[in-house]
PDB file of N, CA and C in Angstrom:
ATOM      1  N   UNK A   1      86.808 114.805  47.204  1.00  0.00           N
ATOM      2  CA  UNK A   1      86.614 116.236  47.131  1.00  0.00           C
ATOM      3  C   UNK A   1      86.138 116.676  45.739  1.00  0.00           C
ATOM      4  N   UNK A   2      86.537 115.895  44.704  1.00  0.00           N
ATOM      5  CA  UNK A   2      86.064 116.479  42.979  1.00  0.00           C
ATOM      6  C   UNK A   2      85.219 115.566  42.827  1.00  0.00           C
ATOM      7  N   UNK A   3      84.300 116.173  42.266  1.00  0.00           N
ATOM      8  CA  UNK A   3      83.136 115.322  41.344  1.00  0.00           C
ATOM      9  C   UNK A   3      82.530 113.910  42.220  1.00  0.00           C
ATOM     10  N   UNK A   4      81.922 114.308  43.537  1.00  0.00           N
ATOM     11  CA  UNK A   4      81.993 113.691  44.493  1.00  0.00           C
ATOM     12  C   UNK A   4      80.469 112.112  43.868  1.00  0.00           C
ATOM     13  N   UNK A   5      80.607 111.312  44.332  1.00  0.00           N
ATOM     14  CA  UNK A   5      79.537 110.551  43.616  1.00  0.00           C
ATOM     15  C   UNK A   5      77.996 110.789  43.996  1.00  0.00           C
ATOM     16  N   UNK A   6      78.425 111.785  45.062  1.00  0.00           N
ATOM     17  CA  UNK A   6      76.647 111.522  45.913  1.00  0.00           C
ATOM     18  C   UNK A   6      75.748 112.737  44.663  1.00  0.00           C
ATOM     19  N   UNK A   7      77.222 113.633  44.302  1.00  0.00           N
ATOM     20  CA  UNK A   7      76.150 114.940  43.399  1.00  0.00           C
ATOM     21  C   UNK A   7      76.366 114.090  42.221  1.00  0.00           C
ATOM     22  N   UNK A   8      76.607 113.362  41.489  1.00  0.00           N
ATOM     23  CA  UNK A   8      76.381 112.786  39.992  1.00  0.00           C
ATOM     24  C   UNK A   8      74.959 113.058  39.387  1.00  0.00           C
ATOM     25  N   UNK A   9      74.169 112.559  40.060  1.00  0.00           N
ATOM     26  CA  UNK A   9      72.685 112.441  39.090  1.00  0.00           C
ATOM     27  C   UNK A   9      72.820 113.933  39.102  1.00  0.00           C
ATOM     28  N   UNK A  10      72.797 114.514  39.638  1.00  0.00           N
ATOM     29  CA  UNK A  10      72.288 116.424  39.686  1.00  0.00           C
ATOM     30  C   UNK A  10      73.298 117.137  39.167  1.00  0.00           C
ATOM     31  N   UNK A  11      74.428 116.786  38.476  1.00  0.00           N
ATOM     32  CA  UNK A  11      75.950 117.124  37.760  1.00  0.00           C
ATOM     33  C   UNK A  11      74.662 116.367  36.493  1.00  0.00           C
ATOM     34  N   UNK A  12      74.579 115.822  36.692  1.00  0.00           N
ATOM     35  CA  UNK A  12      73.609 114.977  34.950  1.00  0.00           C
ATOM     36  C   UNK A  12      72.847 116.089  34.573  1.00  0.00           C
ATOM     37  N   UNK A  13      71.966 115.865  35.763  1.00  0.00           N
ATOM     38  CA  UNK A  13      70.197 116.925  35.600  1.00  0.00           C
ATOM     39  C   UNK A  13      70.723 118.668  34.895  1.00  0.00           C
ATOM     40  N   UNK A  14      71.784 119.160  35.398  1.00  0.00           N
ATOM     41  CA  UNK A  14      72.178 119.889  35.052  1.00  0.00           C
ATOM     42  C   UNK A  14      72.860 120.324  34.066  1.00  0.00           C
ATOM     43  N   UNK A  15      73.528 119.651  33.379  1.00  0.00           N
ATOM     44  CA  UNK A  15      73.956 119.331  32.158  1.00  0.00           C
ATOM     45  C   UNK A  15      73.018 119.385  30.984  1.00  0.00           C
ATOM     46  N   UNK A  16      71.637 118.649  31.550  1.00  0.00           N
ATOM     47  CA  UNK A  16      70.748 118.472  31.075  1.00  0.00           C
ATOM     48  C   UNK A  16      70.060 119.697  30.203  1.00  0.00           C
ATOM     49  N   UNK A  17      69.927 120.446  31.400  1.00  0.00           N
ATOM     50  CA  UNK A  17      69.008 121.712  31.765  1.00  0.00           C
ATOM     51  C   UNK A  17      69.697 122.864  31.755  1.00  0.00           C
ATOM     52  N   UNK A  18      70.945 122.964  30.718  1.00  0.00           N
ATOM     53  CA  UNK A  18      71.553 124.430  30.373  1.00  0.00           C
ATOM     54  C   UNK A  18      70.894 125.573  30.278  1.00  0.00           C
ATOM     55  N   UNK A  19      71.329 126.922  30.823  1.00  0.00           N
ATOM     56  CA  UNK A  19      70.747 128.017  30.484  1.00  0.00           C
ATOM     57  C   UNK A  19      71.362 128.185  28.789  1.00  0.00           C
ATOM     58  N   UNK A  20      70.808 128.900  28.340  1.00  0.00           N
ATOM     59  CA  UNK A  20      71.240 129.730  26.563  1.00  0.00           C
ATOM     60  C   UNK A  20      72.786 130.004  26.734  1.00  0.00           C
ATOM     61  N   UNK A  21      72.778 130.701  28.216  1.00  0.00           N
ATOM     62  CA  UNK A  21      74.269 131.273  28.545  1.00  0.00           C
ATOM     63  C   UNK A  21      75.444 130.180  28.314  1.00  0.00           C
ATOM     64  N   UNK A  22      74.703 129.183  29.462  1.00  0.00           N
ATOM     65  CA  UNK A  22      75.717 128.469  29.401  1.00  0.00           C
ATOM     66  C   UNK A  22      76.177 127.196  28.216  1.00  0.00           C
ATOM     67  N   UNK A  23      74.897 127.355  27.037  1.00  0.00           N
ATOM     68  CA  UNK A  23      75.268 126.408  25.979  1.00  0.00           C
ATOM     69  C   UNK A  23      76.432 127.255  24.774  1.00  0.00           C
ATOM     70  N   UNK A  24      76.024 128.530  25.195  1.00  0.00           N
ATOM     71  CA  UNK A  24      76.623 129.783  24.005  1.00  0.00           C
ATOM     72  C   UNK A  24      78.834 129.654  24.843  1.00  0.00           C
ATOM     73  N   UNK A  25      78.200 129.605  25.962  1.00  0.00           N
ATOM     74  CA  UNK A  25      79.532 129.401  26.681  1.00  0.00           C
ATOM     75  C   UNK A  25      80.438 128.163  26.528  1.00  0.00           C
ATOM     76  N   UNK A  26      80.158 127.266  26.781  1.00  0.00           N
ATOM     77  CA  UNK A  26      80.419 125.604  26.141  1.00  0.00           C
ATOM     78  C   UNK A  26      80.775 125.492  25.309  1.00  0.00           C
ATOM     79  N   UNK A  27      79.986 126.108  24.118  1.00  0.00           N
ATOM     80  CA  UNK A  27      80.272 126.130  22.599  1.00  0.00           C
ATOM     81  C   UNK A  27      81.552 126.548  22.078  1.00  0.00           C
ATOM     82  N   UNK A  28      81.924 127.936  23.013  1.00  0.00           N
ATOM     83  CA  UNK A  28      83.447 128.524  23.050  1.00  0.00           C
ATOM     84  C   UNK A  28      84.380 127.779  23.475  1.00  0.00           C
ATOM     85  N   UNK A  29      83.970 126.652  24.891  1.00  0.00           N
ATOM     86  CA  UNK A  29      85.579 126.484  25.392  1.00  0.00           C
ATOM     87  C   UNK A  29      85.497 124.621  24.827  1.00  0.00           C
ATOM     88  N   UNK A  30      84.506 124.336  24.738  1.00  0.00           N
ATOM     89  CA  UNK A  30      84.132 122.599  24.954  1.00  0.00           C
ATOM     90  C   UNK A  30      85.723 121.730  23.824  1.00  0.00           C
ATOM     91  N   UNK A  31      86.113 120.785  24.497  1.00  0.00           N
ATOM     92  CA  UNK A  31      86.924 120.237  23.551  1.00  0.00           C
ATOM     93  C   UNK A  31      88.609 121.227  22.975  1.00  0.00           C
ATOM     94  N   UNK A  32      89.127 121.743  24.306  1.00  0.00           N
ATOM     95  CA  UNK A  32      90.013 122.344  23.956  1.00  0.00           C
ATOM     96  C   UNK A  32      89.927 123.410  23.331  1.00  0.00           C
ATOM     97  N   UNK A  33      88.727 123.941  22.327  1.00  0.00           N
ATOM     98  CA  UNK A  33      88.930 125.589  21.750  1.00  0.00           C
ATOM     99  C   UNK A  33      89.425 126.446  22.212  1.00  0.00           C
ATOM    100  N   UNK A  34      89.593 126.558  23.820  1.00  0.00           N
ATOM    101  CA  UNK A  34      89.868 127.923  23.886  1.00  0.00           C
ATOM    102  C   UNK A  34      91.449 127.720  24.578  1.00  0.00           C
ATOM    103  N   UNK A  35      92.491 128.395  23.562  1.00  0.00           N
ATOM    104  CA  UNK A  35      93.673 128.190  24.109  1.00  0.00           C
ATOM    105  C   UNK A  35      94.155 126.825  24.550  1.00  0.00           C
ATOM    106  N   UNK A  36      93.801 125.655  24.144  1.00  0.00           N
ATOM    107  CA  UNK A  36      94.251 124.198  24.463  1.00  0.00           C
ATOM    108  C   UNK A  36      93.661 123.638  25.991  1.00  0.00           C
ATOM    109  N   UNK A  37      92.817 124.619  26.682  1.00  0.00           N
ATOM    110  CA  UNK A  37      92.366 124.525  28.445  1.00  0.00           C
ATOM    111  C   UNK A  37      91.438 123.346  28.185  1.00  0.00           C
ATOM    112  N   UNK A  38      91.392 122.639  28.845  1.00  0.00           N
ATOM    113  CA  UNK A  38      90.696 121.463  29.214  1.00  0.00           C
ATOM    114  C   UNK A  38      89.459 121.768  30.669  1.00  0.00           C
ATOM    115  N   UNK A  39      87.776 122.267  29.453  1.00  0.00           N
ATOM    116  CA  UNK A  39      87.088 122.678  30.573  1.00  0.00           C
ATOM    117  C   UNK A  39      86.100 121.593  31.255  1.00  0.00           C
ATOM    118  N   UNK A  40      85.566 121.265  32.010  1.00  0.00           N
ATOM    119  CA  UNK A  40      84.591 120.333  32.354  1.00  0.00           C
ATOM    120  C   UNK A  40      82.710 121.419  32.763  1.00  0.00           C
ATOM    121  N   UNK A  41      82.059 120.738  32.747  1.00  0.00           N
ATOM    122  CA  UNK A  41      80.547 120.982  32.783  1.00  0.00           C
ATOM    123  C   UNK A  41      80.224 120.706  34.186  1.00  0.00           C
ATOM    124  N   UNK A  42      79.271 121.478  34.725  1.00  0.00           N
ATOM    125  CA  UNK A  42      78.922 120.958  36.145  1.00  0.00           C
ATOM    126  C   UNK A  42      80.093 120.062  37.246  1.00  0.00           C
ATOM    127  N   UNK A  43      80.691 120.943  36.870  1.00  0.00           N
ATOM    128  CA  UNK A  43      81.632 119.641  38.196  1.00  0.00           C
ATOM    129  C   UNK A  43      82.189 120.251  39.071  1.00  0.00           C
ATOM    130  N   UNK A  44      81.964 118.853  40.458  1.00  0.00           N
ATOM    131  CA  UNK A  44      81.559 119.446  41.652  1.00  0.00           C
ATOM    132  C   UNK A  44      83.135 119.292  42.262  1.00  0.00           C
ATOM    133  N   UNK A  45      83.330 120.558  43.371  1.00  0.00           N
ATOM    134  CA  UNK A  45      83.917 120.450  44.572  1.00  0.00           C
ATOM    135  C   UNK A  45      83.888 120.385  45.500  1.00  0.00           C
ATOM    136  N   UNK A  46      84.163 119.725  46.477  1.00  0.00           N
ATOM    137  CA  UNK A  46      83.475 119.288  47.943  1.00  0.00           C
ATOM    138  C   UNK A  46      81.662 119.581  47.986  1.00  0.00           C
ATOM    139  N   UNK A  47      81.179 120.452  48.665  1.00  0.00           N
ATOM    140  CA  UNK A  47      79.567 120.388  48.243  1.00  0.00           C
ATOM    141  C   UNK A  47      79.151 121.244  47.249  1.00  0.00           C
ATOM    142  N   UNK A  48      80.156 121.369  46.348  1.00  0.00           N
ATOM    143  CA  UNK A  48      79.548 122.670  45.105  1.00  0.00           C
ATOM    144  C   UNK A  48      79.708 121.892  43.682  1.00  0.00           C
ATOM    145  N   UNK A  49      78.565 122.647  42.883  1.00  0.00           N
ATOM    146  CA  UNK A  49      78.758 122.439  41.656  1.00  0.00           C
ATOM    147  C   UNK A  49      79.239 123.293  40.944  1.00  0.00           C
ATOM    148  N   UNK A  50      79.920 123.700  40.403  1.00  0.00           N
ATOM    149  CA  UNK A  50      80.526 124.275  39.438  1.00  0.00           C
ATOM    150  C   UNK A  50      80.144 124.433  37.867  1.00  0.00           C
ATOM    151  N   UNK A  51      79.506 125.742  37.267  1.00  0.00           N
ATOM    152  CA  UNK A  51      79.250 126.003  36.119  1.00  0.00           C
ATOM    153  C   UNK A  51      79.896 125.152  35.063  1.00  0.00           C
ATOM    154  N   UNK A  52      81.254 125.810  35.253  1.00  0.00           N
ATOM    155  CA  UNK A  52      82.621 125.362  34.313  1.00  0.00           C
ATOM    156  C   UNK A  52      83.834 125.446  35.307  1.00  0.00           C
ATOM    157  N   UNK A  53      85.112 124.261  34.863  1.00  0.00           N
ATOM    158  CA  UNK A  53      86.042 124.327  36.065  1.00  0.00           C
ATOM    159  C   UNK A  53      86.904 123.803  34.479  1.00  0.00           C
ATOM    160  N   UNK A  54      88.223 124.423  35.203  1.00  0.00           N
ATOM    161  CA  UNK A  54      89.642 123.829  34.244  1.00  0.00           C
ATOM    162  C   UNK A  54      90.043 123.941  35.124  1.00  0.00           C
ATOM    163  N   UNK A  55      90.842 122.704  35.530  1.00  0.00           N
ATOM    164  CA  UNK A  55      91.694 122.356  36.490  1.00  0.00           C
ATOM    165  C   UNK A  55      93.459 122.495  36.173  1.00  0.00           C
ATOM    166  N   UNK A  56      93.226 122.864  35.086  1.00  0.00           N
ATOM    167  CA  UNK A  56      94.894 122.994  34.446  1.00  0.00           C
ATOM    168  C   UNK A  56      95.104 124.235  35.373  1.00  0.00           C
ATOM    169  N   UNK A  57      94.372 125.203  35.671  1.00  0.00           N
ATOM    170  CA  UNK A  57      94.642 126.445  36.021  1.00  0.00           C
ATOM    171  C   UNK A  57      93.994 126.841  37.205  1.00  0.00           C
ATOM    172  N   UNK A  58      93.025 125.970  37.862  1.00  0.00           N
ATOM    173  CA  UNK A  58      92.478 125.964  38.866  1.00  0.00           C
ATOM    174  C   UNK A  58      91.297 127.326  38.682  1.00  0.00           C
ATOM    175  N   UNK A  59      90.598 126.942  37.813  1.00  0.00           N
ATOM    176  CA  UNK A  59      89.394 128.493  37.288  1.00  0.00           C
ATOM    177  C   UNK A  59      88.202 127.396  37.347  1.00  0.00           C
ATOM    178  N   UNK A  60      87.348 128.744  37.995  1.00  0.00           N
ATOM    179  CA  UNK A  60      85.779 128.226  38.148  1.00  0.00           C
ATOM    180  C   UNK A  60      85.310 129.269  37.719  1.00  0.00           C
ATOM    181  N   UNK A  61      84.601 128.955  36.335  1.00  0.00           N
ATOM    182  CA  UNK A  61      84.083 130.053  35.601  1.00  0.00           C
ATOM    183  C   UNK A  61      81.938 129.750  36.209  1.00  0.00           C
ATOM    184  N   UNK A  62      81.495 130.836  36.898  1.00  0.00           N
ATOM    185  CA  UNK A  62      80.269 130.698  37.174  1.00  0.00           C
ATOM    186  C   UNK A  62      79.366 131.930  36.099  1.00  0.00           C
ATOM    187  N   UNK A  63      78.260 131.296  35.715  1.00  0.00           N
ATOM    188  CA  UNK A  63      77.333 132.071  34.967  1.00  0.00           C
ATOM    189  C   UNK A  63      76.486 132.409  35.992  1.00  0.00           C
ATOM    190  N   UNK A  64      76.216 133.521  35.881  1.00  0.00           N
ATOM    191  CA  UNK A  64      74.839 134.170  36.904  1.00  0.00           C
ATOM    192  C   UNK A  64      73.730 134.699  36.109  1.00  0.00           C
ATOM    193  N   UNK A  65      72.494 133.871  36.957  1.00  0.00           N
ATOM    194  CA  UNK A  65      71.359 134.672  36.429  1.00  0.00           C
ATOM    195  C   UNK A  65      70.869 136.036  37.331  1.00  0.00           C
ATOM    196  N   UNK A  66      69.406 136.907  37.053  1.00  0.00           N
ATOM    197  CA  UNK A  66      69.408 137.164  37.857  1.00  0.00           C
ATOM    198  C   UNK A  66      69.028 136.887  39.694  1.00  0.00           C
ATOM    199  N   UNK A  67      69.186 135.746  39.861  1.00  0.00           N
ATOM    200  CA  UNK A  67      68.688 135.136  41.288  1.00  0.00           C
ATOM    201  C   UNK A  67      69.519 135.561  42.105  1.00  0.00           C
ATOM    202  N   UNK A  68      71.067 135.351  41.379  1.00  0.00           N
ATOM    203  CA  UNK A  68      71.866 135.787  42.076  1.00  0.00           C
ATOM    204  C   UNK A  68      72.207 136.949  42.459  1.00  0.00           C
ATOM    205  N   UNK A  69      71.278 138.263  42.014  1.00  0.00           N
ATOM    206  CA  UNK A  69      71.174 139.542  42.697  1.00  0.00           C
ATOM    207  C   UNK A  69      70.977 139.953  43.966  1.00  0.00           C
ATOM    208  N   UNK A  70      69.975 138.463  44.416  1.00  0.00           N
ATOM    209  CA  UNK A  70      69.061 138.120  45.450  1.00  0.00           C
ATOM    210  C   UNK A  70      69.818 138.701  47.056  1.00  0.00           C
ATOM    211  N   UNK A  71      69.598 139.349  47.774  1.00  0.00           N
ATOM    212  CA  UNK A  71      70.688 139.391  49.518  1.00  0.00           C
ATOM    213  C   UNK A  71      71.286 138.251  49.744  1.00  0.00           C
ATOM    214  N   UNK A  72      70.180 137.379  49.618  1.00  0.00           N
ATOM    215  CA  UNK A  72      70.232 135.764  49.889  1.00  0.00           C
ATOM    216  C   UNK A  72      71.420 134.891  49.408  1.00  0.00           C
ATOM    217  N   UNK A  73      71.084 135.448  47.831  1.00  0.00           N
ATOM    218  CA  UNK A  73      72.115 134.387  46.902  1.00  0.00           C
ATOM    219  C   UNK A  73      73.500 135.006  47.220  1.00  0.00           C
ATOM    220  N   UNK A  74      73.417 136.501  46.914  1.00  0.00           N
ATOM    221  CA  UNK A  74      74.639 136.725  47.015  1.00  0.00           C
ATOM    222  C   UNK A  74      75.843 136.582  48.271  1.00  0.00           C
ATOM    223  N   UNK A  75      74.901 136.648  49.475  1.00  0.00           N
ATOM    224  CA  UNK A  75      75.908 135.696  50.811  1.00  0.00           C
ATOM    225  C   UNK A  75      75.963 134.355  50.594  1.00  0.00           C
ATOM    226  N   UNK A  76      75.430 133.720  49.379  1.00  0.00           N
ATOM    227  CA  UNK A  76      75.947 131.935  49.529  1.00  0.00           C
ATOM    228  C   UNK A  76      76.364 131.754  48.918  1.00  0.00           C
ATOM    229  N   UNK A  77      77.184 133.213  47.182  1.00  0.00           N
ATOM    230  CA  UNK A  77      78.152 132.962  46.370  1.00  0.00           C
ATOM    231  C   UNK A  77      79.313 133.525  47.139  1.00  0.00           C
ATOM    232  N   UNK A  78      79.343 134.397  48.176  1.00  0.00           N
ATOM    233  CA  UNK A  78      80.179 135.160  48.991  1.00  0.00           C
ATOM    234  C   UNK A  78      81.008 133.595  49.590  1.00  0.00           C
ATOM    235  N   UNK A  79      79.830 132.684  50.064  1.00  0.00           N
ATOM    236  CA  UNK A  79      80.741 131.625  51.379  1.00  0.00           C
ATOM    237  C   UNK A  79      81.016 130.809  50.174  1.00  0.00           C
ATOM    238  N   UNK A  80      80.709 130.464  49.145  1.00  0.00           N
ATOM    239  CA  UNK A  80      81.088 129.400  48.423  1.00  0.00           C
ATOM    240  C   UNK A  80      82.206 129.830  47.592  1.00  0.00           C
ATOM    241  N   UNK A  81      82.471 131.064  47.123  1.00  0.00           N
ATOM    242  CA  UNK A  81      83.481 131.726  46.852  1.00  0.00           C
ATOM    243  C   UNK A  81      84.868 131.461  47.655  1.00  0.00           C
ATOM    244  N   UNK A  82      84.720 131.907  48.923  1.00  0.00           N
ATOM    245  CA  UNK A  82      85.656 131.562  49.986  1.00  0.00           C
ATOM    246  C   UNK A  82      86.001 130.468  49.855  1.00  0.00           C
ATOM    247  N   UNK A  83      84.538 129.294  49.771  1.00  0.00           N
ATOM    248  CA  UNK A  83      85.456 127.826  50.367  1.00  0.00           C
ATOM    249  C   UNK A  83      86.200 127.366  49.249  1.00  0.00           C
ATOM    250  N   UNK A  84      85.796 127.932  47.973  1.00  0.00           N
ATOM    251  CA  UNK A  84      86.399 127.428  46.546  1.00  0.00           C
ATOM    252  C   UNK A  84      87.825 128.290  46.873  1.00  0.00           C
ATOM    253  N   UNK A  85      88.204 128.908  47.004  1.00  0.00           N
ATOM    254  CA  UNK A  85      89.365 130.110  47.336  1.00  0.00           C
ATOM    255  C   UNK A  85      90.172 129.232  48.130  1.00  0.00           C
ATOM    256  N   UNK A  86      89.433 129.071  49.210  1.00  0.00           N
ATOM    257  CA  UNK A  86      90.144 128.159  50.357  1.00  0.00           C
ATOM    258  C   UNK A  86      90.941 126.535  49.900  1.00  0.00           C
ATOM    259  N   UNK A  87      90.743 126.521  48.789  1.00  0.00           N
ATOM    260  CA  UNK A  87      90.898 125.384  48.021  1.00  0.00           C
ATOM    261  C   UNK A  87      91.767 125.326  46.369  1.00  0.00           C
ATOM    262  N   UNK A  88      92.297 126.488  46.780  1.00  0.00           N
ATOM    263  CA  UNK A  88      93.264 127.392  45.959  1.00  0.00           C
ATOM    264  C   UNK A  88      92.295 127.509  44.432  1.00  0.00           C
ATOM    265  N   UNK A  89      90.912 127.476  44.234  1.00  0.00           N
ATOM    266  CA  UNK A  89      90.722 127.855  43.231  1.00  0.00           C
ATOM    267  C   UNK A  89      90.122 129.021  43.004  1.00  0.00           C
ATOM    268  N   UNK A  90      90.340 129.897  41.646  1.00  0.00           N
ATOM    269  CA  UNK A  90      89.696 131.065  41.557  1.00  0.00           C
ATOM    270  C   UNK A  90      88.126 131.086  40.955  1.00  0.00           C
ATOM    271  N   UNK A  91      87.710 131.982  41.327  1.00  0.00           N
ATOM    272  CA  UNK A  91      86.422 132.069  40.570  1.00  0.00           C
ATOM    273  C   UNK A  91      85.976 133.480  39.702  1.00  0.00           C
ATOM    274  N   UNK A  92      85.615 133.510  38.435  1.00  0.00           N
ATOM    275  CA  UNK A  92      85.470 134.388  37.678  1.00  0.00           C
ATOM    276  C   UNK A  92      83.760 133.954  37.193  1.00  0.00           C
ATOM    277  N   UNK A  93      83.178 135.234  37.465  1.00  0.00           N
ATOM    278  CA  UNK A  93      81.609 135.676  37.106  1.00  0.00           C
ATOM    279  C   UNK A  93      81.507 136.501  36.254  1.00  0.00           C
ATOM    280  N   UNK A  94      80.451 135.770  35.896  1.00  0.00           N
ATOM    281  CA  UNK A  94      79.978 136.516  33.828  1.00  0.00           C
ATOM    282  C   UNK A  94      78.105 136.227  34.560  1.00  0.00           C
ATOM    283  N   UNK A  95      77.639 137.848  34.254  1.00  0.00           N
ATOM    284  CA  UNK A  95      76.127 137.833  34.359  1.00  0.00           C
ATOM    285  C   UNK A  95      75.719 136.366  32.752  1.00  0.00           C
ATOM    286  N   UNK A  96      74.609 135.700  32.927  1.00  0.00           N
ATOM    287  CA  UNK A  96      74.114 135.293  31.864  1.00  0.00           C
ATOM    288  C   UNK A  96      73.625 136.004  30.320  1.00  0.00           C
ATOM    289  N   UNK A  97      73.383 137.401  30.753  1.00  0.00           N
ATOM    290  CA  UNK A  97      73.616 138.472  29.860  1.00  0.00           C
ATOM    291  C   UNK A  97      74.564 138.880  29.015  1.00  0.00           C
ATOM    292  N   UNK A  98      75.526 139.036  29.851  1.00  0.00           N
ATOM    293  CA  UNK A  98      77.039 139.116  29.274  1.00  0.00           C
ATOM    294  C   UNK A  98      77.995 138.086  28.236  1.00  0.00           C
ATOM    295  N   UNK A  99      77.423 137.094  29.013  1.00  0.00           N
ATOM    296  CA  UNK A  99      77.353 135.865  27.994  1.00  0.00           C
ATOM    297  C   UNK A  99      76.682 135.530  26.641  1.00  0.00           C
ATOM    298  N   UNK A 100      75.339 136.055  26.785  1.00  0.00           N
ATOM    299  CA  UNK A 100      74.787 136.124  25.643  1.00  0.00           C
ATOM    300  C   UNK A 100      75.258 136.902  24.154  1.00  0.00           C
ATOM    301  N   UNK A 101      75.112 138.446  24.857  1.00  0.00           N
ATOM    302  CA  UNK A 101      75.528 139.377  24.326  1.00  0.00           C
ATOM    303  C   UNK A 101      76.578 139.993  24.051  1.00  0.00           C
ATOM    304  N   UNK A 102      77.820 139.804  24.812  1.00  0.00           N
ATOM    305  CA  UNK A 102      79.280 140.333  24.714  1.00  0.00           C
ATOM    306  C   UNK A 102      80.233 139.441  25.276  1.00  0.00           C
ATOM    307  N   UNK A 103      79.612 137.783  24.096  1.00  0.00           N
ATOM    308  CA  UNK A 103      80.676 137.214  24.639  1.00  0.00           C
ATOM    309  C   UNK A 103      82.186 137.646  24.123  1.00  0.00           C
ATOM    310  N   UNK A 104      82.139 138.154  23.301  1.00  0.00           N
ATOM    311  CA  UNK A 104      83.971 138.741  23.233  1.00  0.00           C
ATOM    312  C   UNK A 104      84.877 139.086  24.529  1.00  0.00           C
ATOM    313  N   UNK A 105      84.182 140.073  25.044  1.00  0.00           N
ATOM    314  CA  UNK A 105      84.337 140.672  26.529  1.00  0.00           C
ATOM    315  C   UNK A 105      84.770 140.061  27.478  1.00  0.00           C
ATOM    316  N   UNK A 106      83.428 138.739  27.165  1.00  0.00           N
ATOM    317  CA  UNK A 106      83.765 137.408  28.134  1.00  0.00           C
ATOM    318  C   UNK A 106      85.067 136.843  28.219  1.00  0.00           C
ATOM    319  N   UNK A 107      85.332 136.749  27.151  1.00  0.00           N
ATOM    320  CA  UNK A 107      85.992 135.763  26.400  1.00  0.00           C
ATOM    321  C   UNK A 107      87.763 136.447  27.074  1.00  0.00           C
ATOM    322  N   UNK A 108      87.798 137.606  26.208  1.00  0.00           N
ATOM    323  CA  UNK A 108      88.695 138.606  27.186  1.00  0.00           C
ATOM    324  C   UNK A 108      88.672 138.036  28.689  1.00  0.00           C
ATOM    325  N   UNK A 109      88.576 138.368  28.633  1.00  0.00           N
ATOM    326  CA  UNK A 109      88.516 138.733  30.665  1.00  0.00           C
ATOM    327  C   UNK A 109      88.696 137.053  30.585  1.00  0.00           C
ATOM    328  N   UNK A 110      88.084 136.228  30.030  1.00  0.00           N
ATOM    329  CA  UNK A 110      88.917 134.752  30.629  1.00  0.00           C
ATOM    330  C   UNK A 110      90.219 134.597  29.838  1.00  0.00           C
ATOM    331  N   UNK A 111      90.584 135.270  29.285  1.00  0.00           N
ATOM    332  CA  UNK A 111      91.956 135.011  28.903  1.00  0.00           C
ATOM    333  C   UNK A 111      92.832 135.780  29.737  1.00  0.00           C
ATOM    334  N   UNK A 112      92.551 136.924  30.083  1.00  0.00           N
ATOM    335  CA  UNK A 112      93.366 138.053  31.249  1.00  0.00           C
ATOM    336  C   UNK A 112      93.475 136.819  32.599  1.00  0.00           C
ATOM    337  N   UNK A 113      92.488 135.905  32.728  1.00  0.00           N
ATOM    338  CA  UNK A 113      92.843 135.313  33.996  1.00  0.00           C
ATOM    339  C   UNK A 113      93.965 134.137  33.508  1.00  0.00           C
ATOM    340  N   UNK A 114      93.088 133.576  32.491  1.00  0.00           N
ATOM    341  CA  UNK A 114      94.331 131.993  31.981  1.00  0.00           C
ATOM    342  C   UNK A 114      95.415 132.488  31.897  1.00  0.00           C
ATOM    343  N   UNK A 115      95.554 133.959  31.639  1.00  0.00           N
ATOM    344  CA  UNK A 115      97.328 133.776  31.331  1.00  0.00           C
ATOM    345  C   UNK A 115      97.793 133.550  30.071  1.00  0.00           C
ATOM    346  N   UNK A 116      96.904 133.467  28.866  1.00  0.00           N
ATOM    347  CA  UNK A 116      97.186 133.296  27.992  1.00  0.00           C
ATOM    348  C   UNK A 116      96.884 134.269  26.425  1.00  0.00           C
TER     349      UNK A 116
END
C-alpha cells in the first residue's frame, strides 16, 4: 500500500522535476526542521503520489498548481481525497502561490494541523 514499487521510477521523475513551490516547501520541512516531523517527497499510497506525507501524524501535505482549478482536476482531488481519508490520512492544500509567497501562513496552518 506505501511507496508501492510499480510507481518508483515516477516517485524519482518527480522528485526530479520540482515545482519552485515545492523546492521552497522542502527547504522548510526536509530533515526534521519543522517541529522534529519526519517528511518524505513524492510518496505513494495505494495508486497516489503524494506531494509531501509524514506519517508520524498521518498528513498529506499537496501543492496545487493552477490545473487543479480545472472541473476535471478538481473531481480527481475530491476521489483521491476520500480514498486518502479512507485510509485514515488527512490532507492539507496550499495553492503553489501561497507557497511561494506566504509561506509563513503556510507554515501556520501546518502547524494548526500537527498539533504542535
Amino acid at each position: 500500500m506505501f511507496n508501492d514499487p510499480l510507481l518508483k521510477e515516477r516517485r524519482r521523475e518527480l522528485r526530479r522535476s520540482q515545482t519552485d513551490a515545492e523546492k521552497a516547501f522542502w527547504a522548510k520541512v526536509r530533515s526534521r526542521q519543522f517541529h522534529g516531523l519526519k517528511f518524505f517527497r513524492q510518496y505513494s499510497v495505494g495508486p497516489y503520489i503524494l506531494d509531501f506525507y509524514c506519517p508520524a501524524i498521518r498528513l498529506a501535505v499537496e501543492l496545487d498548481g493552477s490545473q487543479h482549478d480545472l472541473p476535471e482536476n478538481r473531481e480527481y482531488d475530491v476521489v483521491r481525497t476520500e480514498y486518502l481519508n479512507s485510509c485514515g490520512i488527512e490532507v492539507l492544500r496550499f495553492w503553489n502561490s501561497d507557497v511561494v509567497h506566504e509561506m509563513d501562513g503556510v507554515l501556520a496552518e501546518l502547524e494548526k494541523k500537527a498539533n504542535v
